[in-house]
N, C-alpha and C. Protein backbone atom coordinates (compact mmCIF):
# COMPACT_ATOMS: atom_id res chain seq x y z
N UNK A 1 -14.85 2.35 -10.51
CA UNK A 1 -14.10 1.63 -9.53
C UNK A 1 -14.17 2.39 -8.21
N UNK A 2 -14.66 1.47 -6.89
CA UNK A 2 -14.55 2.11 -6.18
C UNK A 2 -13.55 3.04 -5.60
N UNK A 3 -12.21 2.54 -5.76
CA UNK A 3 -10.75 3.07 -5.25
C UNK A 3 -10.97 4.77 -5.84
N UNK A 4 -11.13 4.69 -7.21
CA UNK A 4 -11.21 6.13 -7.50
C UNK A 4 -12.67 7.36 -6.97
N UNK A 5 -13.69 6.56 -6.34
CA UNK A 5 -14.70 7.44 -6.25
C UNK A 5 -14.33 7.79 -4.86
N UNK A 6 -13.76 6.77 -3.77
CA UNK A 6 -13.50 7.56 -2.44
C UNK A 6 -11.79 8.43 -2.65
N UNK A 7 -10.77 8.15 -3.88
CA UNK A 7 -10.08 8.93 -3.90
C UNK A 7 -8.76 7.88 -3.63
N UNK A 8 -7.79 7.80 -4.64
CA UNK A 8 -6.98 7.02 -4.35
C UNK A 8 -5.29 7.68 -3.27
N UNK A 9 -5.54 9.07 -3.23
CA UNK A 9 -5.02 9.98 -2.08
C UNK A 9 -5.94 10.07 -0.59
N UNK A 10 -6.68 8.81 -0.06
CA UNK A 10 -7.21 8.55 0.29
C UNK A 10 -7.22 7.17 0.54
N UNK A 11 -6.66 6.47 0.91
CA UNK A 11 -6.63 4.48 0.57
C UNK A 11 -4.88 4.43 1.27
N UNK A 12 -5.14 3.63 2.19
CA UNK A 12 -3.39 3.18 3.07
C UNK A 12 -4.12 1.97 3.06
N UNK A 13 -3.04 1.16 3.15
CA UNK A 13 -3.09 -0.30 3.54
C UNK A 13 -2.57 -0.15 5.23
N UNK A 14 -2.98 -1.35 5.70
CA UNK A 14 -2.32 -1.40 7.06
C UNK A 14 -2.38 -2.59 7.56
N UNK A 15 -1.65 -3.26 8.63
CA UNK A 15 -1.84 -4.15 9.35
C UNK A 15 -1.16 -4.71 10.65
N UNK A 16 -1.86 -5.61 11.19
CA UNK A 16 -2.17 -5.98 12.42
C UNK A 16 -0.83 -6.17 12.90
N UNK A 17 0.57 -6.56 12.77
CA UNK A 17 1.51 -6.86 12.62
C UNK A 17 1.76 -6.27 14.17
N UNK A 18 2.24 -6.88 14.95
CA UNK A 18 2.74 -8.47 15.55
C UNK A 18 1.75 -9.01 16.20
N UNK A 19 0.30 -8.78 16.01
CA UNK A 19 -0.49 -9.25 16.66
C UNK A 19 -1.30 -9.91 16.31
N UNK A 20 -2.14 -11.18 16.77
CA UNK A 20 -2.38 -12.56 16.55
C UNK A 20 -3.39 -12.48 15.21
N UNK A 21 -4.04 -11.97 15.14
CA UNK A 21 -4.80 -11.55 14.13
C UNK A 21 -4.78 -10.55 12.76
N UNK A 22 -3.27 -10.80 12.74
CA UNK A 22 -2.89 -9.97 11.52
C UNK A 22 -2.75 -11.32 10.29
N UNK A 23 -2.46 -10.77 9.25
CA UNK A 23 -2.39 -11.64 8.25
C UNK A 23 -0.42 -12.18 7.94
N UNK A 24 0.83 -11.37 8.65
CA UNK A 24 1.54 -11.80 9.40
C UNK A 24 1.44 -14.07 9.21
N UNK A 25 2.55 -13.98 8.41
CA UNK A 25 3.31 -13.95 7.89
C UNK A 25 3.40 -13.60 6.07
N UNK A 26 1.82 -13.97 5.76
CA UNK A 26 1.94 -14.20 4.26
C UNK A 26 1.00 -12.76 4.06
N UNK A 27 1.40 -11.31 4.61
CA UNK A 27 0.87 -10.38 3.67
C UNK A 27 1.07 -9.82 2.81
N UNK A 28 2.68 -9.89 2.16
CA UNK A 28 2.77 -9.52 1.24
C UNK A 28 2.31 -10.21 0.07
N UNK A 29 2.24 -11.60 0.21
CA UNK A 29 1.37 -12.43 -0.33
C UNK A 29 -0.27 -12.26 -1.05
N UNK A 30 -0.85 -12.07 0.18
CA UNK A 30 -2.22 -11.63 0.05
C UNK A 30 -2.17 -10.36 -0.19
N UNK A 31 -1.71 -9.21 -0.02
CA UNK A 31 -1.59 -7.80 -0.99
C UNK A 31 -1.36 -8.17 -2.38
N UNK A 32 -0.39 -8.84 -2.54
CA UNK A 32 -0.15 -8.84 -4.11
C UNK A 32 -1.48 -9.39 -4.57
N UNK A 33 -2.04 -10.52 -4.23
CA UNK A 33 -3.21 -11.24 -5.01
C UNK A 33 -4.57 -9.78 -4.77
N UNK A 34 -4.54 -9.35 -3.68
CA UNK A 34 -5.82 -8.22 -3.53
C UNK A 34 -5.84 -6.98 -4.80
N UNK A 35 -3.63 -6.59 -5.01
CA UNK A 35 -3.95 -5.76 -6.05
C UNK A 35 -3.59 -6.34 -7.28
N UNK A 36 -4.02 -7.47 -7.28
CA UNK A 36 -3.56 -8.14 -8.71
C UNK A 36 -4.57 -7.41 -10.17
N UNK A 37 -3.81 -6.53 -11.13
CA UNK A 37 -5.06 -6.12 -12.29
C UNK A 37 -4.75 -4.16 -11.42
N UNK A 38 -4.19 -3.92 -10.35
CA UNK A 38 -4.55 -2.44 -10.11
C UNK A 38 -3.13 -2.00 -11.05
N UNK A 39 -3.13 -1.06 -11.25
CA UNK A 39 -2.09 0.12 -11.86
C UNK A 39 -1.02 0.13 -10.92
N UNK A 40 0.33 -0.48 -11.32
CA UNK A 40 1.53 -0.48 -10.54
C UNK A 40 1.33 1.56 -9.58
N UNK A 41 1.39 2.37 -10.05
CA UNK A 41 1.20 3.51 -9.96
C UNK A 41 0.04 3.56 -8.81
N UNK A 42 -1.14 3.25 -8.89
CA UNK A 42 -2.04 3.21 -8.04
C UNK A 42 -2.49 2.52 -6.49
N UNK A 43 -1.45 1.32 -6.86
CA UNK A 43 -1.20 0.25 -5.84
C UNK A 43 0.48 0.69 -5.46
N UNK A 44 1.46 1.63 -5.92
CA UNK A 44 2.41 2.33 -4.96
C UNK A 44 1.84 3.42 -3.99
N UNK A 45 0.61 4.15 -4.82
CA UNK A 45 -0.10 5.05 -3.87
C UNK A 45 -0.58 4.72 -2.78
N UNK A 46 -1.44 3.41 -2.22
CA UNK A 46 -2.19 2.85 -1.80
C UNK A 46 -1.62 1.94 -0.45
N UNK A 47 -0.28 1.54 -1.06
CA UNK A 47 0.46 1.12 -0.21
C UNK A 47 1.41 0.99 0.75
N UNK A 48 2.08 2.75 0.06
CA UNK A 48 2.91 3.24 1.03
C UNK A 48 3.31 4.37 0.47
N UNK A 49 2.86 5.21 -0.55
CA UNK A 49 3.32 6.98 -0.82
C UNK A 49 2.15 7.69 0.35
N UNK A 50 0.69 6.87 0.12
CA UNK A 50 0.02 7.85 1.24
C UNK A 50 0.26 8.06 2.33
N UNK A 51 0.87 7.19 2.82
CA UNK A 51 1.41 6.75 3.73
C UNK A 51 2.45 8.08 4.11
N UNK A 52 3.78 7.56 3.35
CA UNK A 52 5.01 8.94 3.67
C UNK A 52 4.47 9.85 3.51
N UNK A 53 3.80 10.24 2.58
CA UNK A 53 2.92 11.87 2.50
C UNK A 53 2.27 12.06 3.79
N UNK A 54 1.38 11.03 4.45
CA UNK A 54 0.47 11.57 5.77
C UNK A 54 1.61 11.81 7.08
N UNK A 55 2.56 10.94 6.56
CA UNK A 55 3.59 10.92 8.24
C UNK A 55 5.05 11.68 7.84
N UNK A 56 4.93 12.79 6.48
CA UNK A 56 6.10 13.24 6.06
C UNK A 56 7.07 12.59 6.55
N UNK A 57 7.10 11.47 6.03
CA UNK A 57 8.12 10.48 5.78
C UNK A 57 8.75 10.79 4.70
N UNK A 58 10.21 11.24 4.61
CA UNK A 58 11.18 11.53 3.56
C UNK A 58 11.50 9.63 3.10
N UNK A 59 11.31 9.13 1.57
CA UNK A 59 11.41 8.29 1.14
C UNK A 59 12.69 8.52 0.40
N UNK A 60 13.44 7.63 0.31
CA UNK A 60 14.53 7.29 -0.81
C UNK A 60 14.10 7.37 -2.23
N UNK A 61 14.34 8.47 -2.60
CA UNK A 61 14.35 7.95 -4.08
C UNK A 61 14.48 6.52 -4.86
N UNK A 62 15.57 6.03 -4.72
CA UNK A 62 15.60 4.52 -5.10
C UNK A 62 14.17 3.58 -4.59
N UNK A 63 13.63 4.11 -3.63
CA UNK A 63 12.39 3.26 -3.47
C UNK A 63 11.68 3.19 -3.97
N UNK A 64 11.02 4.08 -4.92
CA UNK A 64 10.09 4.17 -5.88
C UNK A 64 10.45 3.86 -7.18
N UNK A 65 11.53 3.34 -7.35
CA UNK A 65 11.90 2.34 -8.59
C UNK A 65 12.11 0.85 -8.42
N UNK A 66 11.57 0.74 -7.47
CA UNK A 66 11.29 -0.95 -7.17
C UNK A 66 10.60 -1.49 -7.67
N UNK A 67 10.61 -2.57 -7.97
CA UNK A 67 9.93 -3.65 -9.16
C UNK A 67 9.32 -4.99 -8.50
């Protein structure tokens, strides 16, 4: 799988958001269908732990038990 050969500590999602060419309104939408089949675990990495890790962003505990 590609995700693991470039490194899944390596992979942010991002987007265009507020601007005309973002996917804005339905991306959480289209994320879910893109990681539909990935590892709940792998698609929290991907989507927003690399994320707080790159911008030492202190996260809530309670956030990472979201469902």
């Amino acid at each position: 799988m590609l995700r693991h050969e470039i490194g899944l500590d390596r992979i942010a999602f991002e987007t265009h958001y507020p601007h005309s060419d973002s996917s804005f309104p339905d991306t959480q939408i289209l994320l879910g269908e893109q990681l539909r089949g990935i590892p709940e675990e792998e698609a929290a990495r991907m989507t927003w732990q690399n994320a707080a890790d790159l911008y030492r962003h202190e996260v809530s505990p309670s956030w990472g038990n979201r469902t």
